[in-house]
PDB file of N, CA and C in Angstrom:
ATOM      1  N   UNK A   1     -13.110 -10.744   2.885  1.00  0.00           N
ATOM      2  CA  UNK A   1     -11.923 -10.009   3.272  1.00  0.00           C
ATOM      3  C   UNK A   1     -10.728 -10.630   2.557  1.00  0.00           C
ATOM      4  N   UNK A   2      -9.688  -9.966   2.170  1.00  0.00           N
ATOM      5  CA  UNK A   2      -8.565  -9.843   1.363  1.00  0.00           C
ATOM      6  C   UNK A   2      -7.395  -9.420   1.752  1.00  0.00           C
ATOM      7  N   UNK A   3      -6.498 -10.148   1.602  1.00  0.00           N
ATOM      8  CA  UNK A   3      -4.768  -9.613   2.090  1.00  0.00           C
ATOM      9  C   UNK A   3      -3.755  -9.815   1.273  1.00  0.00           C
ATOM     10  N   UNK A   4      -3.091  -9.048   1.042  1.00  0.00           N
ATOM     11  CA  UNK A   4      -1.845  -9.058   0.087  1.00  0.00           C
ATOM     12  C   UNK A   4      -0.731  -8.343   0.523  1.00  0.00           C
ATOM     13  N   UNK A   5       0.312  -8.562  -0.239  1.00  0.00           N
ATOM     14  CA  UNK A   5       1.430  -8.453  -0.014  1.00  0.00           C
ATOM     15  C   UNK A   5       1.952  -7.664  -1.736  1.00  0.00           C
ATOM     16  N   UNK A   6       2.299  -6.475  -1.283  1.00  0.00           N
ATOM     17  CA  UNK A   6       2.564  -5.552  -2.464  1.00  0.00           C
ATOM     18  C   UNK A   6       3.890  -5.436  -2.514  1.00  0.00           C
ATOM     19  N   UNK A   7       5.516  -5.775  -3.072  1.00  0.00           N
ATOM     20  CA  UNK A   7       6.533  -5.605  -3.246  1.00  0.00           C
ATOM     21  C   UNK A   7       6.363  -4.072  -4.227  1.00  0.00           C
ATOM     22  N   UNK A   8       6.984  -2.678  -3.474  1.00  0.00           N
ATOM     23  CA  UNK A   8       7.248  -1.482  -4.766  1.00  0.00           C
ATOM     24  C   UNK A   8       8.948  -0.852  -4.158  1.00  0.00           C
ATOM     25  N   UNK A   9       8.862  -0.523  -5.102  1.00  0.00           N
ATOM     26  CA  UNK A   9      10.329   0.027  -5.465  1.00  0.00           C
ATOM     27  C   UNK A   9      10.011   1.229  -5.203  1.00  0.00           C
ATOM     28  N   UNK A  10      11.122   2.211  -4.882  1.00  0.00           N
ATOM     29  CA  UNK A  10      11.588   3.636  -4.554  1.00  0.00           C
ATOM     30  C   UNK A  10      11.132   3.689  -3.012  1.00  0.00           C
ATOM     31  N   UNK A  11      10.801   3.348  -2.196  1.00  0.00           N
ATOM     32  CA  UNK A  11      10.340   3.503  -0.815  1.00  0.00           C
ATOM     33  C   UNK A  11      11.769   3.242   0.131  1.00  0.00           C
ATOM     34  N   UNK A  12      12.328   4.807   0.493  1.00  0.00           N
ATOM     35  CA  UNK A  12      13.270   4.898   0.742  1.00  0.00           C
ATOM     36  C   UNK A  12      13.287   5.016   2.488  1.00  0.00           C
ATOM     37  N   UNK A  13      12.401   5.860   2.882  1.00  0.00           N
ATOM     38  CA  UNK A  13      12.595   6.391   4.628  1.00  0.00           C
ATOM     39  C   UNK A  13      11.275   5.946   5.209  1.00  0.00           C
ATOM     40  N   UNK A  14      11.713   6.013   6.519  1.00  0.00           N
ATOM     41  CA  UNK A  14      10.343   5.387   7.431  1.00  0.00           C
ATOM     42  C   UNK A  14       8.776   6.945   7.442  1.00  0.00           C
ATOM     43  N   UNK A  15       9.562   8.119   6.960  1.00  0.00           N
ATOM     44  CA  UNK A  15       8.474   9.219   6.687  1.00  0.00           C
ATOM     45  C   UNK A  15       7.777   8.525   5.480  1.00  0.00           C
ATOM     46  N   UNK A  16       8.281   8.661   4.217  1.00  0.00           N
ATOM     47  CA  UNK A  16       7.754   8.020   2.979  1.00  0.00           C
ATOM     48  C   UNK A  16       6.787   7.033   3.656  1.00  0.00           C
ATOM     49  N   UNK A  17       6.979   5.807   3.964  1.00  0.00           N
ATOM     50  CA  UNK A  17       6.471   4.504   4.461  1.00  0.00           C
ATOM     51  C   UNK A  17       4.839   5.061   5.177  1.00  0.00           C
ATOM     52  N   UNK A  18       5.303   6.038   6.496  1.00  0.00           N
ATOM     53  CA  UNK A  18       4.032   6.333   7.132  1.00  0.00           C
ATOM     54  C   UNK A  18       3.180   7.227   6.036  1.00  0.00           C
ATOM     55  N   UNK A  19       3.700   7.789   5.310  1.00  0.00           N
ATOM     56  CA  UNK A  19       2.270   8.958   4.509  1.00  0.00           C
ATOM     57  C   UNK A  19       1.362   7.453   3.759  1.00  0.00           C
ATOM     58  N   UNK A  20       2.556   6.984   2.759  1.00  0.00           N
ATOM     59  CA  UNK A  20       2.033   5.659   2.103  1.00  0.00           C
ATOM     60  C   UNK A  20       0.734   4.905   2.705  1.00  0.00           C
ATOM     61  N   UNK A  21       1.419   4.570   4.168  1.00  0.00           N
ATOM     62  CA  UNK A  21       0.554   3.453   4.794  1.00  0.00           C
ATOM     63  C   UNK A  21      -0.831   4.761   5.499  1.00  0.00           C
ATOM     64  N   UNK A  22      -0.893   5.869   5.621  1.00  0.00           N
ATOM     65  CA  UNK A  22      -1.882   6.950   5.942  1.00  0.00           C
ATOM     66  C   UNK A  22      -2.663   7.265   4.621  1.00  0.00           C
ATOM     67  N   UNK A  23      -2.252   7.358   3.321  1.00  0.00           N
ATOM     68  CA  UNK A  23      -2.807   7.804   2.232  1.00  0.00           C
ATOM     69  C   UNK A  23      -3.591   6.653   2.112  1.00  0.00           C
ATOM     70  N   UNK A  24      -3.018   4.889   2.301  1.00  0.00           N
ATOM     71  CA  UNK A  24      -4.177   3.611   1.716  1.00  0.00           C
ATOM     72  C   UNK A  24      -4.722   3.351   2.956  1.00  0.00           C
ATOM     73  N   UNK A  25      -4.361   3.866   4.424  1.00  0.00           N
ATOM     74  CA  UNK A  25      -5.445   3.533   5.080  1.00  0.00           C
ATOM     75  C   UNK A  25      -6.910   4.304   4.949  1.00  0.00           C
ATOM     76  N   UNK A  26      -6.868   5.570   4.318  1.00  0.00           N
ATOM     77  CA  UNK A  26      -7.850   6.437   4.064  1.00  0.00           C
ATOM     78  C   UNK A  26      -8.991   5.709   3.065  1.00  0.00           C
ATOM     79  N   UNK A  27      -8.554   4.307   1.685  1.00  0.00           N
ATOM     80  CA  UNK A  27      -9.350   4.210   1.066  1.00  0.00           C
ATOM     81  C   UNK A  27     -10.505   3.588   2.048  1.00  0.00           C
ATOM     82  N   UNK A  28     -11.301   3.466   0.792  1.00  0.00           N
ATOM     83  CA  UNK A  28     -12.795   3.039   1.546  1.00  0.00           C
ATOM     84  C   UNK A  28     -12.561   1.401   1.489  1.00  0.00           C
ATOM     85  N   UNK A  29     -12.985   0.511   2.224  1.00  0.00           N
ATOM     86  CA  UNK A  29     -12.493  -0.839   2.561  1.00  0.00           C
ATOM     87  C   UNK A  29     -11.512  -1.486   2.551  1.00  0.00           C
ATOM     88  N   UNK A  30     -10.309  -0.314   2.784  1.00  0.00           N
ATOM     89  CA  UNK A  30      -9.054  -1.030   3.626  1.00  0.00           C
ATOM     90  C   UNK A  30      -9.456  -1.157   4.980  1.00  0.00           C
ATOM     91  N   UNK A  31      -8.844  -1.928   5.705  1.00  0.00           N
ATOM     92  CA  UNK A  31      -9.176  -2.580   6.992  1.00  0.00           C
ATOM     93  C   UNK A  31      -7.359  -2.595   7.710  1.00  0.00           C
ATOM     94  N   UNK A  32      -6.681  -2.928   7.188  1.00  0.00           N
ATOM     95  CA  UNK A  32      -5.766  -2.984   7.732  1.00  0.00           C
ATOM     96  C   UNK A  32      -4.147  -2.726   6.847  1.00  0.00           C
ATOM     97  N   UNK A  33      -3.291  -1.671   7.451  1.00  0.00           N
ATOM     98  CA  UNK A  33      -1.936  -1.508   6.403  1.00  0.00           C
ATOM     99  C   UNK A  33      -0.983  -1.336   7.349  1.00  0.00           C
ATOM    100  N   UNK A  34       0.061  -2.269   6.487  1.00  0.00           N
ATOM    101  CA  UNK A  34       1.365  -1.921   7.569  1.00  0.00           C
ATOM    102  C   UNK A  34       2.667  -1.814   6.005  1.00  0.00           C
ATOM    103  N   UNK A  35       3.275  -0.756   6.185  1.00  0.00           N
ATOM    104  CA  UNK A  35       3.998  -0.601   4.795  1.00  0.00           C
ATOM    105  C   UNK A  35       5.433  -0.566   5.614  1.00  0.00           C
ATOM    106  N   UNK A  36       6.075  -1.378   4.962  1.00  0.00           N
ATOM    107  CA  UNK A  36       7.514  -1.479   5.353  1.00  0.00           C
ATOM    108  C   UNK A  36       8.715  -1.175   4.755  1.00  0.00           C
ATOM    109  N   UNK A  37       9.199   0.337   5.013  1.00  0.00           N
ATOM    110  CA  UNK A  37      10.230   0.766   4.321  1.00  0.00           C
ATOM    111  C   UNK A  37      11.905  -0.167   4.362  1.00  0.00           C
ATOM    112  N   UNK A  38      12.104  -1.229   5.191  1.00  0.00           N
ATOM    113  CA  UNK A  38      13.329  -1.794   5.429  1.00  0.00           C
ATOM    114  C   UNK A  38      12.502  -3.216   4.228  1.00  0.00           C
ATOM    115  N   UNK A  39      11.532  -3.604   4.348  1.00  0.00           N
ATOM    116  CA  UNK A  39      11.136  -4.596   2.926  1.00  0.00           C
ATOM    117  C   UNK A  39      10.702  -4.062   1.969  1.00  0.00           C
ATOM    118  N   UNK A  40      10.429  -2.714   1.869  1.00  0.00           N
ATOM    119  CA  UNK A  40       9.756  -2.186   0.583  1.00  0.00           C
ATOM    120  C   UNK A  40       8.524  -2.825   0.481  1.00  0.00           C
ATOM    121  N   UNK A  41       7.881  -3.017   1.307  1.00  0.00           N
ATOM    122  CA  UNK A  41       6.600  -4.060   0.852  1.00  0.00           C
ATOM    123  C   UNK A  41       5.397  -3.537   1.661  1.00  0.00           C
ATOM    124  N   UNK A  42       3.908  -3.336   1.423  1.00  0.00           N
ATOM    125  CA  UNK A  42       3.020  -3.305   1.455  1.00  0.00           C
ATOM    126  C   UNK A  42       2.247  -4.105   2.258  1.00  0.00           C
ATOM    127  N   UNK A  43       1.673  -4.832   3.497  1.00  0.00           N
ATOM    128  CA  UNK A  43       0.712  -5.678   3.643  1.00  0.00           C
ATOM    129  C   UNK A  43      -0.822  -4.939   3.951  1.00  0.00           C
ATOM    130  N   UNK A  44      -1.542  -5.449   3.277  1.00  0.00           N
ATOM    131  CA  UNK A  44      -2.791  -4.757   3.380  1.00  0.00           C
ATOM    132  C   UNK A  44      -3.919  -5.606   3.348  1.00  0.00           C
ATOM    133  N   UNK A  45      -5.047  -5.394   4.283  1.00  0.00           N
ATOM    134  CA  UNK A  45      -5.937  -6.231   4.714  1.00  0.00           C
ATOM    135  C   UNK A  45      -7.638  -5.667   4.019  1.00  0.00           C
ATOM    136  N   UNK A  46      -8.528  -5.895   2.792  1.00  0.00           N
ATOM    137  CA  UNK A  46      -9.238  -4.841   2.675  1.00  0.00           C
ATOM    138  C   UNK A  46     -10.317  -5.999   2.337  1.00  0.00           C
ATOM    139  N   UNK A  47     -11.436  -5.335   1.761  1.00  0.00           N
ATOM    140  CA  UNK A  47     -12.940  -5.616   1.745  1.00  0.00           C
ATOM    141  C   UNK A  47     -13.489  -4.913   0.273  1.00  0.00           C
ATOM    142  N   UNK A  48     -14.568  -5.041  -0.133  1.00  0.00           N
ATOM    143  CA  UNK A  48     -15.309  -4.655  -1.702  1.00  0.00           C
ATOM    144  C   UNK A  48     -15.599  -3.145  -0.853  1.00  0.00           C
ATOM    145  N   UNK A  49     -15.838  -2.044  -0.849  1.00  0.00           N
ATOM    146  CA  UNK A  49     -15.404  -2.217  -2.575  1.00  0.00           C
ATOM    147  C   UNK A  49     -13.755  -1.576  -3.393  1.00  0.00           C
ATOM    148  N   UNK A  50     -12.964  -2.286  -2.249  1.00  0.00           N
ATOM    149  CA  UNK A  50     -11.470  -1.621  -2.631  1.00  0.00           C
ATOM    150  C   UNK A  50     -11.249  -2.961  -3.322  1.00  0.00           C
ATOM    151  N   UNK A  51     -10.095  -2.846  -4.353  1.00  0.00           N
ATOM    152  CA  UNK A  51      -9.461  -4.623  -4.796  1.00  0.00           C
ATOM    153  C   UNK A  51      -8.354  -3.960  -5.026  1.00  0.00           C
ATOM    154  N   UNK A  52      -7.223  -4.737  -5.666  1.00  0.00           N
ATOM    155  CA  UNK A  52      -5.962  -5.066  -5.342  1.00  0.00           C
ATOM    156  C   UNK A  52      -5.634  -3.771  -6.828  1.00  0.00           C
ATOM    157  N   UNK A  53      -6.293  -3.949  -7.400  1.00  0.00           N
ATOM    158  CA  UNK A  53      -6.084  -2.791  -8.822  1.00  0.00           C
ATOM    159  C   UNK A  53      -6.068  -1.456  -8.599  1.00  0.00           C
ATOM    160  N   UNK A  54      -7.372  -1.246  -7.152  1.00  0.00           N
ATOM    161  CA  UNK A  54      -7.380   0.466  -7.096  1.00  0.00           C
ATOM    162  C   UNK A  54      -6.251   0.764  -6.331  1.00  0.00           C
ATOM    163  N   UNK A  55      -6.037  -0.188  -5.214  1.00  0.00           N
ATOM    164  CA  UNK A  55      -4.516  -0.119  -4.088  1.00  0.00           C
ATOM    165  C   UNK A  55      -3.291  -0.167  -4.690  1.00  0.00           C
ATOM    166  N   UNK A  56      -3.173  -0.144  -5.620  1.00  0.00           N
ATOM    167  CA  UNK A  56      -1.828  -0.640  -6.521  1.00  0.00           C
ATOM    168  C   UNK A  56      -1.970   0.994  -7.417  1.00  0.00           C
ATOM    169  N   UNK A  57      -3.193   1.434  -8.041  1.00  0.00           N
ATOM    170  CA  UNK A  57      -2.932   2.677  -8.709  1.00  0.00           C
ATOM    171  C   UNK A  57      -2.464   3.806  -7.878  1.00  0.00           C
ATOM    172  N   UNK A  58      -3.055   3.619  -6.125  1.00  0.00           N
ATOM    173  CA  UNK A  58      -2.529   4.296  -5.086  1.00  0.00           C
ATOM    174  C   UNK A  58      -0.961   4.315  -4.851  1.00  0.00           C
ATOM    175  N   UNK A  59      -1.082   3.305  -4.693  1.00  0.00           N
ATOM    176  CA  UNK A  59       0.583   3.456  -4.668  1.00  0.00           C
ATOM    177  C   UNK A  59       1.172   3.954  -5.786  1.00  0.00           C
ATOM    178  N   UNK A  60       0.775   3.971  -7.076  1.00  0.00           N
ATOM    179  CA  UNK A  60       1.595   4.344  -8.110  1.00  0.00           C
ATOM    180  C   UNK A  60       1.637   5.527  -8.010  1.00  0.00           C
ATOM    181  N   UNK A  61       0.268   6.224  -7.945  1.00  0.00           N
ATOM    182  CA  UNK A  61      -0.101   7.975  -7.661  1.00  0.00           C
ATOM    183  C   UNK A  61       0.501   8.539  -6.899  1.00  0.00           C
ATOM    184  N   UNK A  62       1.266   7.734  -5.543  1.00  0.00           N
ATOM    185  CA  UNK A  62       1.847   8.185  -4.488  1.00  0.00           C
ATOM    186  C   UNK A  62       3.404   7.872  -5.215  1.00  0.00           C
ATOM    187  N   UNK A  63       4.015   8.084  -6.008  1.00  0.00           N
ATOM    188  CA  UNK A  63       5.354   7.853  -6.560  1.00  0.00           C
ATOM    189  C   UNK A  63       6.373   6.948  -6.168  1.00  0.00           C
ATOM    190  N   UNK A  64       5.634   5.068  -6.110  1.00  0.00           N
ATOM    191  CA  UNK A  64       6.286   4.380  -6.344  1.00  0.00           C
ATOM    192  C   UNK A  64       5.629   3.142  -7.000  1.00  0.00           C
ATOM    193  N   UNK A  65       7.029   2.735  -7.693  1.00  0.00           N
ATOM    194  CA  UNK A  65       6.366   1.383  -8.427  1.00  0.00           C
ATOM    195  C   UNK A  65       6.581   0.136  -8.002  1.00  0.00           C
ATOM    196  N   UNK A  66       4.925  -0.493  -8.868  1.00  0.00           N
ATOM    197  CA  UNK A  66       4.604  -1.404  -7.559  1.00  0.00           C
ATOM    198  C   UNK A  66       5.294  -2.649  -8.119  1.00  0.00           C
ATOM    199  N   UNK A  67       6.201  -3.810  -7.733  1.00  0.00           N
ATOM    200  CA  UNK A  67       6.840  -4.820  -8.439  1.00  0.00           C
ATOM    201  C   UNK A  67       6.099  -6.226  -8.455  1.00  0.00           C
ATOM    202  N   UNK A  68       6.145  -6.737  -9.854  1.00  0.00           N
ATOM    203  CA  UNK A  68       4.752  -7.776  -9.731  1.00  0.00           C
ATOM    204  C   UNK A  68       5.806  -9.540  -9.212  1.00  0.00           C
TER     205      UNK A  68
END
């Protein structure tokens, strides 16, 4: 099991925030997301066969960028 902390840019309202944190709770071995529109930041708790590359193209697909 795996946890990170994703800093992205453009994440403006607490609607935005919930689809975000509903669209990566849907992948397959996320385990846990809490997306925070007042930090702009991501915490996410996941398992194989998700990694930090496919969760990060998610967020990009979902129209914001992710800050390294």
């Amino acid at each position: 099991m795996a946890k990170s902390t994703i800093n992205i840019e453009g994440l403006e309202t607490s609607e935005q925030a919930t689809q975000l944190q509903h669209r990566l709770s849907q992948m397959i071995g996320v385990k846990e997301v809490k997306v925070s529109a007042e930090h702009k930041s991501v915490e996410i708790e996941y398992e194989t066969p998700t990694n930090l590359n496919s969760i990060e193209k998610e967020i990009y697909d979902d129209g914001f960028k992710v800050l390294n």
